[in-house]
PDB file of N, CA and C in Angstrom:
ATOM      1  N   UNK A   1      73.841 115.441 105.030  1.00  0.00           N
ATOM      2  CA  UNK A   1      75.190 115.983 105.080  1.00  0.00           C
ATOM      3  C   UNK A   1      76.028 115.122 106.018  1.00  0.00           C
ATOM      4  N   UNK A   2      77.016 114.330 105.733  1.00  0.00           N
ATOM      5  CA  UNK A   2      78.025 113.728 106.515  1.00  0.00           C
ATOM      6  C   UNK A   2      78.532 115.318 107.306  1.00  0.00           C
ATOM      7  N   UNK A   3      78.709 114.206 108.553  1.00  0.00           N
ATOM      8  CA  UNK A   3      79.170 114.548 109.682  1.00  0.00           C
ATOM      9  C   UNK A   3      80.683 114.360 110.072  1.00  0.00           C
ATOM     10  N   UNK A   4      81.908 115.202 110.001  1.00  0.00           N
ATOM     11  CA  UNK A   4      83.198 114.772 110.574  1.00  0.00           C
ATOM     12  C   UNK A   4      83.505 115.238 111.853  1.00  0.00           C
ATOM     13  N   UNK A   5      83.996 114.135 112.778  1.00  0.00           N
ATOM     14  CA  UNK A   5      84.759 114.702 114.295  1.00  0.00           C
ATOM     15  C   UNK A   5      85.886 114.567 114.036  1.00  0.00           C
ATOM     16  N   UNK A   6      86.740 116.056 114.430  1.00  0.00           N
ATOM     17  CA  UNK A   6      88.055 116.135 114.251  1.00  0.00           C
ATOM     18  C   UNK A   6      88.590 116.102 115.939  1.00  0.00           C
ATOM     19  N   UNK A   7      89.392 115.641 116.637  1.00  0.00           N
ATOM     20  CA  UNK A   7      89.908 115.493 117.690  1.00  0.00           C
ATOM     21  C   UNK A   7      91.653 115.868 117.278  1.00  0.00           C
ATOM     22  N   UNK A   8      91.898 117.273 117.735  1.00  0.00           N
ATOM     23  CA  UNK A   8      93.474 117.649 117.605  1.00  0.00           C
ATOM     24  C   UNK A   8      93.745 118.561 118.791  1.00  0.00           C
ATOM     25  N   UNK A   9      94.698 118.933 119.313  1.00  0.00           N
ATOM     26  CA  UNK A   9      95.545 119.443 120.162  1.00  0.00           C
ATOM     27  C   UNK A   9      95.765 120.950 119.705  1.00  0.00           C
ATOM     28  N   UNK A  10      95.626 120.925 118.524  1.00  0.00           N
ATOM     29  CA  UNK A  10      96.180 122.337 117.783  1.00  0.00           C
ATOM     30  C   UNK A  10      94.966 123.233 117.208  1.00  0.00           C
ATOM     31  N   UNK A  11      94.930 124.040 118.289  1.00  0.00           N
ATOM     32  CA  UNK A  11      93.667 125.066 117.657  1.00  0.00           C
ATOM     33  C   UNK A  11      93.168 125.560 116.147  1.00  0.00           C
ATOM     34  N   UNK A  12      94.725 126.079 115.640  1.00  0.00           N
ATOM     35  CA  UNK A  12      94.527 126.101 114.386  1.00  0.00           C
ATOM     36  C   UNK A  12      94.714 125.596 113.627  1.00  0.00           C
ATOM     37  N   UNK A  13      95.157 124.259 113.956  1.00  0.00           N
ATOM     38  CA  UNK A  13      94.798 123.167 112.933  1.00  0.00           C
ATOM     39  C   UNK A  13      93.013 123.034 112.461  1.00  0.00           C
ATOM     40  N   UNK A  14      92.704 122.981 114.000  1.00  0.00           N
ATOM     41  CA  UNK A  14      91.208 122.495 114.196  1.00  0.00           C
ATOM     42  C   UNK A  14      90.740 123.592 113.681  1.00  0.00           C
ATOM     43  N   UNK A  15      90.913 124.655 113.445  1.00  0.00           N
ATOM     44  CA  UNK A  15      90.029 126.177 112.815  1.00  0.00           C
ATOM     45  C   UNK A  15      90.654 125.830 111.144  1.00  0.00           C
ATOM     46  N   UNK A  16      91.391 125.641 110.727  1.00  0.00           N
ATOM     47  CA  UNK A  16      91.877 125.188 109.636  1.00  0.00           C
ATOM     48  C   UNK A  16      91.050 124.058 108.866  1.00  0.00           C
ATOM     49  N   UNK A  17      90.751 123.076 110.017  1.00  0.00           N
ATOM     50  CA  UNK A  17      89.818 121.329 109.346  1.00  0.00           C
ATOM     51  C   UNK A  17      88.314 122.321 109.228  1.00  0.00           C
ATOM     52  N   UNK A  18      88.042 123.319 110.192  1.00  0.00           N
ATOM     53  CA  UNK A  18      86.478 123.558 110.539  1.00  0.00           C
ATOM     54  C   UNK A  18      86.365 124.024 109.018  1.00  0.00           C
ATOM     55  N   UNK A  19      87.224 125.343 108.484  1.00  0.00           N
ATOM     56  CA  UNK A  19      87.118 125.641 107.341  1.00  0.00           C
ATOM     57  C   UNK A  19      87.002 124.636 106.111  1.00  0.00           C
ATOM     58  N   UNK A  20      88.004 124.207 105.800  1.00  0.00           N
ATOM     59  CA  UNK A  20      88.089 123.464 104.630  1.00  0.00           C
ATOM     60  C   UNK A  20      86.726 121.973 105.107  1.00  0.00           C
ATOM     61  N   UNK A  21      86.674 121.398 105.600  1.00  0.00           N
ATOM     62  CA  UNK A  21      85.731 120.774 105.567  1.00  0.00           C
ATOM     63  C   UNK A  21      84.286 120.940 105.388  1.00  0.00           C
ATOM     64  N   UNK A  22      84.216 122.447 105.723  1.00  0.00           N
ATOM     65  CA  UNK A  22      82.800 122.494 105.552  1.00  0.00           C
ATOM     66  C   UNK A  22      82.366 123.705 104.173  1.00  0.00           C
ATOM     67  N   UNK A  23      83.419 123.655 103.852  1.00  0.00           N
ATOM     68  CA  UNK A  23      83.701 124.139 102.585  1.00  0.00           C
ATOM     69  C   UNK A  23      83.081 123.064 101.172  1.00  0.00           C
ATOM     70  N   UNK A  24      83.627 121.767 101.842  1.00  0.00           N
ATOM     71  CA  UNK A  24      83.691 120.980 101.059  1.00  0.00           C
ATOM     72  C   UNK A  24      82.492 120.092 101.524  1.00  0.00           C
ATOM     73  N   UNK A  25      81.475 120.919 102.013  1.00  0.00           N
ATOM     74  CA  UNK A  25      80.239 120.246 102.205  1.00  0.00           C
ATOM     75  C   UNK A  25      79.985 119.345 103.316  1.00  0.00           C
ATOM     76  N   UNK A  26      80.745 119.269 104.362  1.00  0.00           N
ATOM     77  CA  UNK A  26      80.684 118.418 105.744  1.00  0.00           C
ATOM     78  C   UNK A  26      80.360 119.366 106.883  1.00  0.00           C
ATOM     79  N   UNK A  27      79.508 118.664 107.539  1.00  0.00           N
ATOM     80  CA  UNK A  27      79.193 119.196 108.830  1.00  0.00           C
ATOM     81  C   UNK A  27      80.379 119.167 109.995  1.00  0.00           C
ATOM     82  N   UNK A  28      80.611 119.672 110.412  1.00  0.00           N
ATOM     83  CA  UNK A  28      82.035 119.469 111.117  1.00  0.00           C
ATOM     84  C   UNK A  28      81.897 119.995 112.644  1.00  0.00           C
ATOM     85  N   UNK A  29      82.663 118.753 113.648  1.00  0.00           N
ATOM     86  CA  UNK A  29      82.837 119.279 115.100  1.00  0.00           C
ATOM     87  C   UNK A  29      84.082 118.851 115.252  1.00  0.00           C
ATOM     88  N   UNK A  30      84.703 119.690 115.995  1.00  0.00           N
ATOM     89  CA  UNK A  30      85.758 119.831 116.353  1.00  0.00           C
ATOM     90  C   UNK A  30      86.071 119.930 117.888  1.00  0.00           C
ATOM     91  N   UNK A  31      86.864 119.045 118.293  1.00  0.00           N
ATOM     92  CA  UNK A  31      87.626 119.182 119.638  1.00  0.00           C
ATOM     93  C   UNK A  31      88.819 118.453 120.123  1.00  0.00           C
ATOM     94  N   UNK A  32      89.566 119.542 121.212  1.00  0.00           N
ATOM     95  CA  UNK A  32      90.920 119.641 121.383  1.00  0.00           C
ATOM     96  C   UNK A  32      91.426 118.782 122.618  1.00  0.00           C
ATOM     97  N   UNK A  33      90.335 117.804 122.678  1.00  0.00           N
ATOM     98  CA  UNK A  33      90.787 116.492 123.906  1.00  0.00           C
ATOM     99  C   UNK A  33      90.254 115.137 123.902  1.00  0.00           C
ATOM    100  N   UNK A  34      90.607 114.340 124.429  1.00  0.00           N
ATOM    101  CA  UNK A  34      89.776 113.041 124.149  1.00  0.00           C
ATOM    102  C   UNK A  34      88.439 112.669 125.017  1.00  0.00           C
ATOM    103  N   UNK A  35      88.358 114.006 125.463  1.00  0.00           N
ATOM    104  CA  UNK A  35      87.031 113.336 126.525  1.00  0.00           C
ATOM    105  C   UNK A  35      85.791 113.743 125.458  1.00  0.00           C
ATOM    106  N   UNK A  36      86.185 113.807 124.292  1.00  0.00           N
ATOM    107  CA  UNK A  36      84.874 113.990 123.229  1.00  0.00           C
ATOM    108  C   UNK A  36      84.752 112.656 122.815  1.00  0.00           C
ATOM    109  N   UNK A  37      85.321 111.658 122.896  1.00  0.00           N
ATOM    110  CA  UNK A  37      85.398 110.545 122.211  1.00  0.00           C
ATOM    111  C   UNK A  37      84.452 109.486 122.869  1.00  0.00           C
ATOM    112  N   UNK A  38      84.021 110.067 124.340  1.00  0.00           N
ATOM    113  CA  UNK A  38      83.023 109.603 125.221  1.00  0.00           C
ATOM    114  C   UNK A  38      81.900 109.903 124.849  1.00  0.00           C
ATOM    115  N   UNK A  39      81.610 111.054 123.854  1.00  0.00           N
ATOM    116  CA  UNK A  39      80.569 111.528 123.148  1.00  0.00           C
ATOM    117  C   UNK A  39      80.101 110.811 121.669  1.00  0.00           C
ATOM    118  N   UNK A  40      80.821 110.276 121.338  1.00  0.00           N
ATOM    119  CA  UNK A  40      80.520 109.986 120.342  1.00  0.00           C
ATOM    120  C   UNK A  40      79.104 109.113 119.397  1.00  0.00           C
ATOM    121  N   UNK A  41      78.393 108.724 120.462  1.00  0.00           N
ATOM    122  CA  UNK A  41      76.897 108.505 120.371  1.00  0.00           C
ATOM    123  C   UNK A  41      76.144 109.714 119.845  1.00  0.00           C
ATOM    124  N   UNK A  42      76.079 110.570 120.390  1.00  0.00           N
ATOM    125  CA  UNK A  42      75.611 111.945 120.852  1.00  0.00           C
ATOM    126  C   UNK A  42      75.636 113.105 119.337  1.00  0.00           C
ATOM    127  N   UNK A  43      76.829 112.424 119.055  1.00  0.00           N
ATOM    128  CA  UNK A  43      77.679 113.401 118.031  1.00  0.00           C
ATOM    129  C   UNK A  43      77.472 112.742 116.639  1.00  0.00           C
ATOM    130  N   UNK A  44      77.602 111.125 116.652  1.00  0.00           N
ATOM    131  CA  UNK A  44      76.565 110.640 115.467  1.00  0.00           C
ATOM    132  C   UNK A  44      78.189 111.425 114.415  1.00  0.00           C
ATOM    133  N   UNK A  45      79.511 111.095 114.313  1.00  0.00           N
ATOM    134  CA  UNK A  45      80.183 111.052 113.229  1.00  0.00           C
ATOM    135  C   UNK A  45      80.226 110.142 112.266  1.00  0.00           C
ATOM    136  N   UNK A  46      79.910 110.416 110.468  1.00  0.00           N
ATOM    137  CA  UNK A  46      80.267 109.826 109.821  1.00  0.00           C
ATOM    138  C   UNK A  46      81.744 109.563 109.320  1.00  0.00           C
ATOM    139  N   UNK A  47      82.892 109.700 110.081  1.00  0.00           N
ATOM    140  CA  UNK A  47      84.449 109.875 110.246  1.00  0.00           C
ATOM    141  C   UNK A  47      84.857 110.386 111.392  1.00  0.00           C
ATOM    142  N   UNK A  48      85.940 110.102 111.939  1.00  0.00           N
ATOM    143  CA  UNK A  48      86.514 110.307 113.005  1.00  0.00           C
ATOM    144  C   UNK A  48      88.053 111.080 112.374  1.00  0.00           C
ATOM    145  N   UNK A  49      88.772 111.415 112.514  1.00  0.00           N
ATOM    146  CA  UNK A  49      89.924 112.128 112.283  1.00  0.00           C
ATOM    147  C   UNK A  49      90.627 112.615 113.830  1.00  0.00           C
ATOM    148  N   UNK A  50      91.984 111.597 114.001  1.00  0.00           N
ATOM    149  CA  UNK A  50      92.598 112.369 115.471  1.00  0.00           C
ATOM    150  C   UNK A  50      93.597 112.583 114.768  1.00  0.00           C
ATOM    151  N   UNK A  51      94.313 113.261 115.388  1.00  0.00           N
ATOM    152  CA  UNK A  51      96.063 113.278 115.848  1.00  0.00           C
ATOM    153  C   UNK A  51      96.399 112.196 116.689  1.00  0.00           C
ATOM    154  N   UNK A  52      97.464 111.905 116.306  1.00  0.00           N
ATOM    155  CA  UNK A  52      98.399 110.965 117.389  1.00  0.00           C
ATOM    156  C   UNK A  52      98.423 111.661 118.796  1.00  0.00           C
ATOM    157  N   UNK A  53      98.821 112.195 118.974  1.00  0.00           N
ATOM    158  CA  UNK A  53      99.583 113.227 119.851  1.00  0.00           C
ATOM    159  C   UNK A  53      98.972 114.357 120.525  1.00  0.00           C
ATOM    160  N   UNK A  54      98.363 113.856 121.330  1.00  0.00           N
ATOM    161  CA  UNK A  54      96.814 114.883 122.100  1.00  0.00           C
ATOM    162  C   UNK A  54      97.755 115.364 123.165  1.00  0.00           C
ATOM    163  N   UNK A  55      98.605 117.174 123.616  1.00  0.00           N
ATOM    164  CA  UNK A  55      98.387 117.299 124.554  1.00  0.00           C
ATOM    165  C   UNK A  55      97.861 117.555 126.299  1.00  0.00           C
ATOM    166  N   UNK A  56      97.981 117.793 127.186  1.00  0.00           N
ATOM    167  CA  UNK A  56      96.805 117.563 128.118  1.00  0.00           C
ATOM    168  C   UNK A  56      96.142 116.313 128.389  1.00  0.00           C
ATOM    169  N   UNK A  57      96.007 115.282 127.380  1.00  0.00           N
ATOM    170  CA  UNK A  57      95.212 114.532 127.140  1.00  0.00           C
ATOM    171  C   UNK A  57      96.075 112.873 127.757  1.00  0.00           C
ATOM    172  N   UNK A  58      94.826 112.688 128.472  1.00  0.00           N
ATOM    173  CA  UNK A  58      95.218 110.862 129.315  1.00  0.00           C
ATOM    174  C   UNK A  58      95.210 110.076 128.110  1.00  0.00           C
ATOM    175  N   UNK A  59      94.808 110.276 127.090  1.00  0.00           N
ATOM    176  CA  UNK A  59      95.016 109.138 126.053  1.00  0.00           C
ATOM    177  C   UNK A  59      95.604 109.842 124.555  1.00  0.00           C
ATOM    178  N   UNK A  60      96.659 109.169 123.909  1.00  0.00           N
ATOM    179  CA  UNK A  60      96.787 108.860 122.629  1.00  0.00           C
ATOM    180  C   UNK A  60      95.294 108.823 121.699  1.00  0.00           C
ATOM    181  N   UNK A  61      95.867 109.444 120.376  1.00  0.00           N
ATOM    182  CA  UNK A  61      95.155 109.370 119.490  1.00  0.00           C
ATOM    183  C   UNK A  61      94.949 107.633 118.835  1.00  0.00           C
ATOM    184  N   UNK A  62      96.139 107.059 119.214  1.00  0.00           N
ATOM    185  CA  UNK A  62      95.680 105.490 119.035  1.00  0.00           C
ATOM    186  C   UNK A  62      94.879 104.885 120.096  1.00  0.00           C
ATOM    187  N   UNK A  63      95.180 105.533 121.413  1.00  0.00           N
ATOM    188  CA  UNK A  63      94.012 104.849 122.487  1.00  0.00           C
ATOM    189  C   UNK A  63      92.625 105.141 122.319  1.00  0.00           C
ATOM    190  N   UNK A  64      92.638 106.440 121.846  1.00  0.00           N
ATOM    191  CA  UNK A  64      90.976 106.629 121.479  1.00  0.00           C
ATOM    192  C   UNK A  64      91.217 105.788 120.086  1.00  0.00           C
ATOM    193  N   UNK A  65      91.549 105.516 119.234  1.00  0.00           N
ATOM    194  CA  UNK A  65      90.697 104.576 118.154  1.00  0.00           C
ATOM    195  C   UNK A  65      90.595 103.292 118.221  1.00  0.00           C
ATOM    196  N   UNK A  66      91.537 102.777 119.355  1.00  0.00           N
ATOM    197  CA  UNK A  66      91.100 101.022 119.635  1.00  0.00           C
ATOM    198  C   UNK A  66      89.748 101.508 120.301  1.00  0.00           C
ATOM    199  N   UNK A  67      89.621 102.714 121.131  1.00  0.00           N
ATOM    200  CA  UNK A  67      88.501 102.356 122.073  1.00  0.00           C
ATOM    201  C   UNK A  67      87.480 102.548 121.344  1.00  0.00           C
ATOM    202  N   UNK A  68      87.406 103.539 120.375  1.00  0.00           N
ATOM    203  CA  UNK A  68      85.990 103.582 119.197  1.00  0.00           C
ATOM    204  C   UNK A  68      85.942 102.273 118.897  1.00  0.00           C
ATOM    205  N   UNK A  69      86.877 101.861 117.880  1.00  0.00           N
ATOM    206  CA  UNK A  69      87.014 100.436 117.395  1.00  0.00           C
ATOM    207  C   UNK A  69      86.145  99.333 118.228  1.00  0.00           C
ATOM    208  N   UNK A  70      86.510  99.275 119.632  1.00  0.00           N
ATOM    209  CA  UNK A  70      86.186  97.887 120.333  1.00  0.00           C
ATOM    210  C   UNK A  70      84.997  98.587 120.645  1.00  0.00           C
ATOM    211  N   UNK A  71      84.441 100.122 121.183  1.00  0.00           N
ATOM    212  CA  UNK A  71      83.098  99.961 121.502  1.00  0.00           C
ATOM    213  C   UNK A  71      82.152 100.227 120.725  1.00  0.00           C
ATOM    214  N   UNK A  72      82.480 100.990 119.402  1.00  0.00           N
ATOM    215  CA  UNK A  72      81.708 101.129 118.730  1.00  0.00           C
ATOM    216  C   UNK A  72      81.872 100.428 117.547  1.00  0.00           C
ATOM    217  N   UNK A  73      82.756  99.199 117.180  1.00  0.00           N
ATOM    218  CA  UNK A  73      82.939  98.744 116.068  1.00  0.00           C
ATOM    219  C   UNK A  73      81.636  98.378 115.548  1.00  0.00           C
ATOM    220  N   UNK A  74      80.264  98.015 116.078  1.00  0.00           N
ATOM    221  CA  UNK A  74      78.983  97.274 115.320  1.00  0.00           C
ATOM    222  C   UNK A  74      78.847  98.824 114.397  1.00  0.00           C
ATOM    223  N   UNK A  75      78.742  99.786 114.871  1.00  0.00           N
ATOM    224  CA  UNK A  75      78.424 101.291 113.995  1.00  0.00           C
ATOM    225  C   UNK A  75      79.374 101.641 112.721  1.00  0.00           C
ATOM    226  N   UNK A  76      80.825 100.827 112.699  1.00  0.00           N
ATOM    227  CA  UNK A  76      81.962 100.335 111.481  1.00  0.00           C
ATOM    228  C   UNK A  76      82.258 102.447 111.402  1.00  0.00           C
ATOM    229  N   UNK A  77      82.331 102.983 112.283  1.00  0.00           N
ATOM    230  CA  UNK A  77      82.644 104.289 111.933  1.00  0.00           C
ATOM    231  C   UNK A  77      84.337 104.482 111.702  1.00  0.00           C
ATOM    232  N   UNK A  78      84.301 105.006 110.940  1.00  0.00           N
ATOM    233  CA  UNK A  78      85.755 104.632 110.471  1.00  0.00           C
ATOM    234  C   UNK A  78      86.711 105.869 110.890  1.00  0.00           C
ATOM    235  N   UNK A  79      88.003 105.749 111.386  1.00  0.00           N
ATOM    236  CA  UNK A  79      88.816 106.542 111.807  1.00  0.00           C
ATOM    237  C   UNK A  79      90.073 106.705 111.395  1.00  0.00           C
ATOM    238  N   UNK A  80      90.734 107.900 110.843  1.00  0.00           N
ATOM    239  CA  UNK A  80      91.787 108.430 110.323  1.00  0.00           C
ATOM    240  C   UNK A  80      92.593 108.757 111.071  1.00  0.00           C
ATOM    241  N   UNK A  81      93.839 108.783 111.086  1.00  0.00           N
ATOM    242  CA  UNK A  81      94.626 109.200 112.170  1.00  0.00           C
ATOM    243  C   UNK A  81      95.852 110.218 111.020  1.00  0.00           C
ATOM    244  N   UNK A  82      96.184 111.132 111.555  1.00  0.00           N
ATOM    245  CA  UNK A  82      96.832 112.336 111.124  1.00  0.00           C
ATOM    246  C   UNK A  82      98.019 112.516 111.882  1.00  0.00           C
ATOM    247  N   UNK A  83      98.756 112.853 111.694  1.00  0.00           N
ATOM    248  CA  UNK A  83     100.488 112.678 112.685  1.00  0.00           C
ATOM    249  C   UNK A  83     101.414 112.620 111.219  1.00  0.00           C
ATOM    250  N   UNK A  84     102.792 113.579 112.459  1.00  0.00           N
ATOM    251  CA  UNK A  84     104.241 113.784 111.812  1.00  0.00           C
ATOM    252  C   UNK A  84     104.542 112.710 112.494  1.00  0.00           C
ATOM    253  N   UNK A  85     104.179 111.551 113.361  1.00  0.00           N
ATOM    254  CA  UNK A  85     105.014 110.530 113.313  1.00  0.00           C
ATOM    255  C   UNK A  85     105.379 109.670 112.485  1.00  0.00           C
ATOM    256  N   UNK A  86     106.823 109.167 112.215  1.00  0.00           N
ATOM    257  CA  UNK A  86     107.221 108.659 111.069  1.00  0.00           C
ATOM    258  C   UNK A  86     106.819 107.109 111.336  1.00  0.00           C
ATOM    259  N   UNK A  87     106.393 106.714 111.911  1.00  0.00           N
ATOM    260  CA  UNK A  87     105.690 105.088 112.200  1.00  0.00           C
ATOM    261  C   UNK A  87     104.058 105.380 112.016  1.00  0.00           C
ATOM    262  N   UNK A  88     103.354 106.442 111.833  1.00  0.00           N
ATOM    263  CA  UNK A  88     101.925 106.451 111.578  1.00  0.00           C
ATOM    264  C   UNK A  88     101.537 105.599 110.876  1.00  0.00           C
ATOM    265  N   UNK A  89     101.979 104.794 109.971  1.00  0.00           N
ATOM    266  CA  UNK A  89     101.100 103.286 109.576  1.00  0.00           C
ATOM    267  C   UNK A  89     101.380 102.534 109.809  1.00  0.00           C
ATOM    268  N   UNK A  90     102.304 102.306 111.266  1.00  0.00           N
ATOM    269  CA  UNK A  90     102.080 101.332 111.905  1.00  0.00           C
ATOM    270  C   UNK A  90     101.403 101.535 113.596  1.00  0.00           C
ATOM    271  N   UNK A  91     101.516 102.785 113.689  1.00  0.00           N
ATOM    272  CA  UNK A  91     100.464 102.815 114.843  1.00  0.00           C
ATOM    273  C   UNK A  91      98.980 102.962 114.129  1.00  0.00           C
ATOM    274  N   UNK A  92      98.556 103.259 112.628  1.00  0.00           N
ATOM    275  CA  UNK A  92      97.230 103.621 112.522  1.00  0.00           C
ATOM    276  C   UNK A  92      96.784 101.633 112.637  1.00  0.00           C
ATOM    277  N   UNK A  93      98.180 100.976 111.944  1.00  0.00           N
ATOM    278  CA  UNK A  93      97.494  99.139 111.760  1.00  0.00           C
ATOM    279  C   UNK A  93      96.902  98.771 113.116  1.00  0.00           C
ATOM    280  N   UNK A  94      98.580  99.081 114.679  1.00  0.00           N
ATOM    281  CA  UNK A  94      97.615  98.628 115.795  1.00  0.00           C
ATOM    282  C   UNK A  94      96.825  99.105 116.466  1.00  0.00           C
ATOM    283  N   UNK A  95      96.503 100.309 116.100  1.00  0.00           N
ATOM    284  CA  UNK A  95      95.368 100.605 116.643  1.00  0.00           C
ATOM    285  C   UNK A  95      93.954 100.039 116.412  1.00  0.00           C
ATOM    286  N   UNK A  96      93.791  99.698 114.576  1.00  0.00           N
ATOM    287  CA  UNK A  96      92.513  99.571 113.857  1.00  0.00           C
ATOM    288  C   UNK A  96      92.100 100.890 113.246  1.00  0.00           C
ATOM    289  N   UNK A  97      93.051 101.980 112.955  1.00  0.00           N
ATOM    290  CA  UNK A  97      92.480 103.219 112.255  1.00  0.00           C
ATOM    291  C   UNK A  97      91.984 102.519 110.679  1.00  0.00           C
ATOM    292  N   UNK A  98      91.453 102.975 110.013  1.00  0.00           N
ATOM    293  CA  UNK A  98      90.855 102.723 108.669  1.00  0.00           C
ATOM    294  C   UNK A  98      91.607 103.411 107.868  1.00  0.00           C
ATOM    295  N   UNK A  99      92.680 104.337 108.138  1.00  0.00           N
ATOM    296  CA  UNK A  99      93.795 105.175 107.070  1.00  0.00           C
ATOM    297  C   UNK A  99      94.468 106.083 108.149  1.00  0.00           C
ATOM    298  N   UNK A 100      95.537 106.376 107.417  1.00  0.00           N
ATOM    299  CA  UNK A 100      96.129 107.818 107.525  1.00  0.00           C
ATOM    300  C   UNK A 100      96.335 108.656 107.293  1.00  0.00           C
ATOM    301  N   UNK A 101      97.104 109.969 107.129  1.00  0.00           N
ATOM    302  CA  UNK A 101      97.739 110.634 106.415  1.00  0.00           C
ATOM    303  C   UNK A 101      99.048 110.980 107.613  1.00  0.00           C
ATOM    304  N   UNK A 102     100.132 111.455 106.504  1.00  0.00           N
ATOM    305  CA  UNK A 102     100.947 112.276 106.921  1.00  0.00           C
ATOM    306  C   UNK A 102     101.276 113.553 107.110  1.00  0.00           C
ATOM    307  N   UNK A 103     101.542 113.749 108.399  1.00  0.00           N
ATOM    308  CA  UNK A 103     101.957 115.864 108.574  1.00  0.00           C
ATOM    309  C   UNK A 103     103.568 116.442 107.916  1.00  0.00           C
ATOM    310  N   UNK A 104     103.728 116.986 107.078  1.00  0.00           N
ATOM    311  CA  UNK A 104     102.292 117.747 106.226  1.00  0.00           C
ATOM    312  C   UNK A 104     101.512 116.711 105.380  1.00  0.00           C
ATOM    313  N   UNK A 105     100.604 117.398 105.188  1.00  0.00           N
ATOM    314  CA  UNK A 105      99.651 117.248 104.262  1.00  0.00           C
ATOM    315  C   UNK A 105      99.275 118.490 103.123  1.00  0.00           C
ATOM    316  N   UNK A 106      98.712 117.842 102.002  1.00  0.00           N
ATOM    317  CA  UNK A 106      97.943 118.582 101.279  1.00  0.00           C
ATOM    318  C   UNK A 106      96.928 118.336 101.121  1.00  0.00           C
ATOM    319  N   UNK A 107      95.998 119.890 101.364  1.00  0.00           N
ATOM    320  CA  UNK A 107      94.808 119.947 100.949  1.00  0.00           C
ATOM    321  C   UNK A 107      93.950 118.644 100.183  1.00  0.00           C
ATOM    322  N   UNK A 108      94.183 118.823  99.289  1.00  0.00           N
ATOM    323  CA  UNK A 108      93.195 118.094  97.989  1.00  0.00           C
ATOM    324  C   UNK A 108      93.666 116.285  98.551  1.00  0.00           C
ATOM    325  N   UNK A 109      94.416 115.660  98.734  1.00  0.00           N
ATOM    326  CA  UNK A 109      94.752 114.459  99.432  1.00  0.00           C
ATOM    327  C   UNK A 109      94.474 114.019 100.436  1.00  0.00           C
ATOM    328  N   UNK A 110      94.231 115.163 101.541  1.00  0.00           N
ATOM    329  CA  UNK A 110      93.486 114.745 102.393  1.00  0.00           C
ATOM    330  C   UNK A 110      91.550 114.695 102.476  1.00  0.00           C
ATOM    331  N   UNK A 111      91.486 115.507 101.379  1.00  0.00           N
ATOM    332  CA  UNK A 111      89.826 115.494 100.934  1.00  0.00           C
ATOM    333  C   UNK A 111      89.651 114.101 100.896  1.00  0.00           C
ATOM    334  N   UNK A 112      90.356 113.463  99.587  1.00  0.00           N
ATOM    335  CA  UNK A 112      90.217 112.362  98.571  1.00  0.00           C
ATOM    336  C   UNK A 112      90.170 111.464  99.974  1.00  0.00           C
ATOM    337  N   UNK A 113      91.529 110.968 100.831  1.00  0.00           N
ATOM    338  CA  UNK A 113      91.148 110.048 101.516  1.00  0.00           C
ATOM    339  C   UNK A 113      89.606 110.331 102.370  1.00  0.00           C
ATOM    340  N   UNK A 114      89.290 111.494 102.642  1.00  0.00           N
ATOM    341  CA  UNK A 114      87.999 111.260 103.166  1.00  0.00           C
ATOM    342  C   UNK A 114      86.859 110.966 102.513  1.00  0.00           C
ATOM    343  N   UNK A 115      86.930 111.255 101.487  1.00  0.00           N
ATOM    344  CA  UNK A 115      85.503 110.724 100.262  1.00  0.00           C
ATOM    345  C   UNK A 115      86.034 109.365 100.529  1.00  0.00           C
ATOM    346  N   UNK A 116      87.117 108.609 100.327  1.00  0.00           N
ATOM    347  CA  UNK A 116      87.316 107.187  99.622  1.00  0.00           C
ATOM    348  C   UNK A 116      86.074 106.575 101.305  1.00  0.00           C
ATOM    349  N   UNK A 117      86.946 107.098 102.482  1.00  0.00           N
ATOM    350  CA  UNK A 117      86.000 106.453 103.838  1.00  0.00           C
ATOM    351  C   UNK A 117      84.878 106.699 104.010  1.00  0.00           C
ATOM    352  N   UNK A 118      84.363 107.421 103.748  1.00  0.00           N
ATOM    353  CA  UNK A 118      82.813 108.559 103.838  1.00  0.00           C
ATOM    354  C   UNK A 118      81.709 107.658 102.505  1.00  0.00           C
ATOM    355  N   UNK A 119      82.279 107.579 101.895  1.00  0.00           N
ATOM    356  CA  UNK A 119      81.492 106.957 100.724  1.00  0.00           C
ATOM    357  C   UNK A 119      81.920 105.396 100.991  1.00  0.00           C
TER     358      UNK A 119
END
């Protein structure tokens, strides 16, 4: 069973991803700061999924994916970035995210981009 880490700010967003993802057959962890992203050995994700826009949080959803990127790039785990910012594909390019989506979203579109990375 693939494994997704969702990293968002918004509770019920994150109770929202827990559902539908594991609906759709993914093991799913979820958390609401970036000090999970220090975990990520541990946690063994086959996808990463942030938000831009972590509050509380010392880092950006683009600072945690250069930092996956540069420390875990040999593991090629690939990371999505999710945001109402209207530049999200150009912060997902400098960061090194592997895709995006845009807020809103729909359901069934945001599945698809995760099969296309997951597979």
């Amino acid at each position: 069973m693939k494994r997704i880490l969702v990293i968002d700010d918004d509770e019920d967003l994150l109770e929202m991803f827990n559902i539908i993802f594991r609906e759709a057959g993914f093991n799913v962890v979820t958390a609401n700061h970036s000090d999970t992203a220090n975990r990520i050995w541990e946690i063994g994700p086959d996808l990463v999924i942030l938000d831009v826009r972590l509050k509380n949080s010392p880092e950006s959803g683009a600072d945690i994916c250069q930092r996956i990127k540069k420390r875990f790039g040999i593991a090629k785990i690939p990371v999505l970035l999710v945001s109402a910012e209207t530049d999200v594909s150009q912060i997902a390019f400098n960061c090194g995210a592997d895709g995006f989506v845009k807020k809103p979203f729909d359901i069934p579109s945001l599945l698809r981009e995760i099969q296309k990375m997951i597979n």
